[in-house]
C-alpha atoms as a PDB file:
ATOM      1  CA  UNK A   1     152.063 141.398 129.775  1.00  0.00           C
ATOM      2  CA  UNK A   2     149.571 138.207 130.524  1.00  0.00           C
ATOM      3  CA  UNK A   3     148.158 136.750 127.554  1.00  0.00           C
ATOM      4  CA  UNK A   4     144.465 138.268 126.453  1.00  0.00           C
ATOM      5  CA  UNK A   5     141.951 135.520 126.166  1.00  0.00           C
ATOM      6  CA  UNK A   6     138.821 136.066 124.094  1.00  0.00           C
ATOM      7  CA  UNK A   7     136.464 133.972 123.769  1.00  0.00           C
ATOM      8  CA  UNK A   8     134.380 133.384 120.690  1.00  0.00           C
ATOM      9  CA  UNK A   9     130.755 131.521 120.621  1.00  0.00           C
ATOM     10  CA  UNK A  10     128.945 130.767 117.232  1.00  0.00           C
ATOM     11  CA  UNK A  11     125.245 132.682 117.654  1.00  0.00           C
ATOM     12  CA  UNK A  12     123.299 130.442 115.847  1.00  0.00           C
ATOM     13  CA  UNK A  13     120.316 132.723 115.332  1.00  0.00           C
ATOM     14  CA  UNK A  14     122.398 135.450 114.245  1.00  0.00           C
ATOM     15  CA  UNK A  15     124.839 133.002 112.183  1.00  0.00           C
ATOM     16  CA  UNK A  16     127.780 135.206 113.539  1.00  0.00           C
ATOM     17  CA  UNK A  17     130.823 134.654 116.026  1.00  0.00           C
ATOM     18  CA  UNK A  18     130.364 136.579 118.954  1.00  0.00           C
ATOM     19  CA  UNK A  19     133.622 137.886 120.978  1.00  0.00           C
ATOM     20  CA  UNK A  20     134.024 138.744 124.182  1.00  0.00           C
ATOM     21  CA  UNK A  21     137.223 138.947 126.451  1.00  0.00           C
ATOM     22  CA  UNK A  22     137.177 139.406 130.555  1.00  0.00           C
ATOM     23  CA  UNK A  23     140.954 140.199 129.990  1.00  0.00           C
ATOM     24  CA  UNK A  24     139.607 143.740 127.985  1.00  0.00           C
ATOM     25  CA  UNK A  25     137.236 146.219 129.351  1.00  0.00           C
ATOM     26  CA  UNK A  26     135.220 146.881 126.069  1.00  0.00           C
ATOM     27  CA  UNK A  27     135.518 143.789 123.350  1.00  0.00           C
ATOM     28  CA  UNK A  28     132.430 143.154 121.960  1.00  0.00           C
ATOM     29  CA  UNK A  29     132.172 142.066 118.531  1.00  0.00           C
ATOM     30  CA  UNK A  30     130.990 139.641 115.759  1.00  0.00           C
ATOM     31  CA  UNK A  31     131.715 138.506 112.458  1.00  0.00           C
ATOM     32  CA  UNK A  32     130.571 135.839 110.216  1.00  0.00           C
ATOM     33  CA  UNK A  33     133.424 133.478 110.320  1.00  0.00           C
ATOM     34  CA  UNK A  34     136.394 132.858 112.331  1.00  0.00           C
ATOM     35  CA  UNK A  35     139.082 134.353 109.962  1.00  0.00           C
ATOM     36  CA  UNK A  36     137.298 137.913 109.585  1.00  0.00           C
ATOM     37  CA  UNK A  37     136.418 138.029 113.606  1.00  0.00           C
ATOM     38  CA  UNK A  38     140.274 137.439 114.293  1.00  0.00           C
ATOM     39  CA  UNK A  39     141.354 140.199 111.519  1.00  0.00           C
ATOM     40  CA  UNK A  40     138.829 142.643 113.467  1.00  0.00           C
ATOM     41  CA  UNK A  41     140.485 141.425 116.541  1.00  0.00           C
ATOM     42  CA  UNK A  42     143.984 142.106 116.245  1.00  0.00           C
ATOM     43  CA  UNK A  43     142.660 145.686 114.432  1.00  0.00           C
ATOM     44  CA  UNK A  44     140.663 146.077 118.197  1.00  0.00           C
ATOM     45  CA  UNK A  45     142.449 144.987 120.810  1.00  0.00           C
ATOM     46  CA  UNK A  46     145.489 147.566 120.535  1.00  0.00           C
ATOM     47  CA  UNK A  47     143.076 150.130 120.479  1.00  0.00           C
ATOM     48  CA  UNK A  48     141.328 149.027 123.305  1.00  0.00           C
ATOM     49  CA  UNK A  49     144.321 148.317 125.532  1.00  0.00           C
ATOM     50  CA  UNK A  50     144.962 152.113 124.530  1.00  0.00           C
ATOM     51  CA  UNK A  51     141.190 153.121 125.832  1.00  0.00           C
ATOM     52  CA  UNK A  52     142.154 151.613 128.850  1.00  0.00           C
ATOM     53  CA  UNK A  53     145.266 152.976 129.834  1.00  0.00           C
ATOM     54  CA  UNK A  54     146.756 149.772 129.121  1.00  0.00           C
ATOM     55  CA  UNK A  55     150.609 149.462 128.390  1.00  0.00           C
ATOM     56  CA  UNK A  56     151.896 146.737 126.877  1.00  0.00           C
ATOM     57  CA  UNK A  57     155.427 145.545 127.278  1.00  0.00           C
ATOM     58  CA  UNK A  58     157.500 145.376 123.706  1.00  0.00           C
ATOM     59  CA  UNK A  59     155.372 145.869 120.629  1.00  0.00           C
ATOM     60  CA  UNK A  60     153.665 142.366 120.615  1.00  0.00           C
ATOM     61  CA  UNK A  61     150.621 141.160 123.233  1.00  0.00           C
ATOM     62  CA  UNK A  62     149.915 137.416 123.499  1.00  0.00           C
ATOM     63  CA  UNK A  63     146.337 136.461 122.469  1.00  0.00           C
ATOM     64  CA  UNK A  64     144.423 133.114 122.728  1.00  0.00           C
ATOM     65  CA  UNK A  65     140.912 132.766 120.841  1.00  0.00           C
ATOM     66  CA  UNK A  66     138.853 130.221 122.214  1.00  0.00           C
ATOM     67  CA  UNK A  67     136.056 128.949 120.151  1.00  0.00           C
ATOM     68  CA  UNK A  68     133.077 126.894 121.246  1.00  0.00           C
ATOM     69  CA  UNK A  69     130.891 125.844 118.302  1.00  0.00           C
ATOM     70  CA  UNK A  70     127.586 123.375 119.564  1.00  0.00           C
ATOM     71  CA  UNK A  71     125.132 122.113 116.827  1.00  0.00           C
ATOM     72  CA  UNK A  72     123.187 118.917 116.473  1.00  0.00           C
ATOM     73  CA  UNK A  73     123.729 116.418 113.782  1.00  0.00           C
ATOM     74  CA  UNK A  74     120.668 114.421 112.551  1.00  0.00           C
ATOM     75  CA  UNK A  75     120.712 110.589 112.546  1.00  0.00           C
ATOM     76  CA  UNK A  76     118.933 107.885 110.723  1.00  0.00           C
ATOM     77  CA  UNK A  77     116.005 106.947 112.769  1.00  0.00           C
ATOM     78  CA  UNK A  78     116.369 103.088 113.997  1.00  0.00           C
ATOM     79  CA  UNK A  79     113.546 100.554 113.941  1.00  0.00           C
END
């Protein structure tokens, strides 16, 4: 099976990650860090891939998180 990318974008007015895959009809979630939206994850996306009617091959499925985190960092002001 192809790997699963999911992509994960810090909501800044929620102050959660946000999840999404194109690979997995379905995956929608958020969590407030990294580590706990990843544990969800690999809970999820068996279960989804079973939704589906998709069938892995062996017991393992290759999965890359991709995170994009923007923000703005204050500077001293020059004169």
């Amino acid at each position: 099976m192809r790997k699963i990318v999911v992509t994960a974008n810090w909501d800044d007015e929620a102050k959660v990650w946000v999840a999404t895959s194109e690979d997995i009809q379905g995956l929608a979630m958020e969590a407030k860090s990294c580590d706990a939206l990843v544990k969800k994850l690999m809970v999820v996306i068996p279960e989804l891939l079973d939704a589906n009617g998709i069938e892995p091959t062996g017991n393992q499925v290759p999965v890359e998180v991709v995170s994009k985190l923007s923000m703005m960092a204050k500077v001293k002001a020059t004169a």
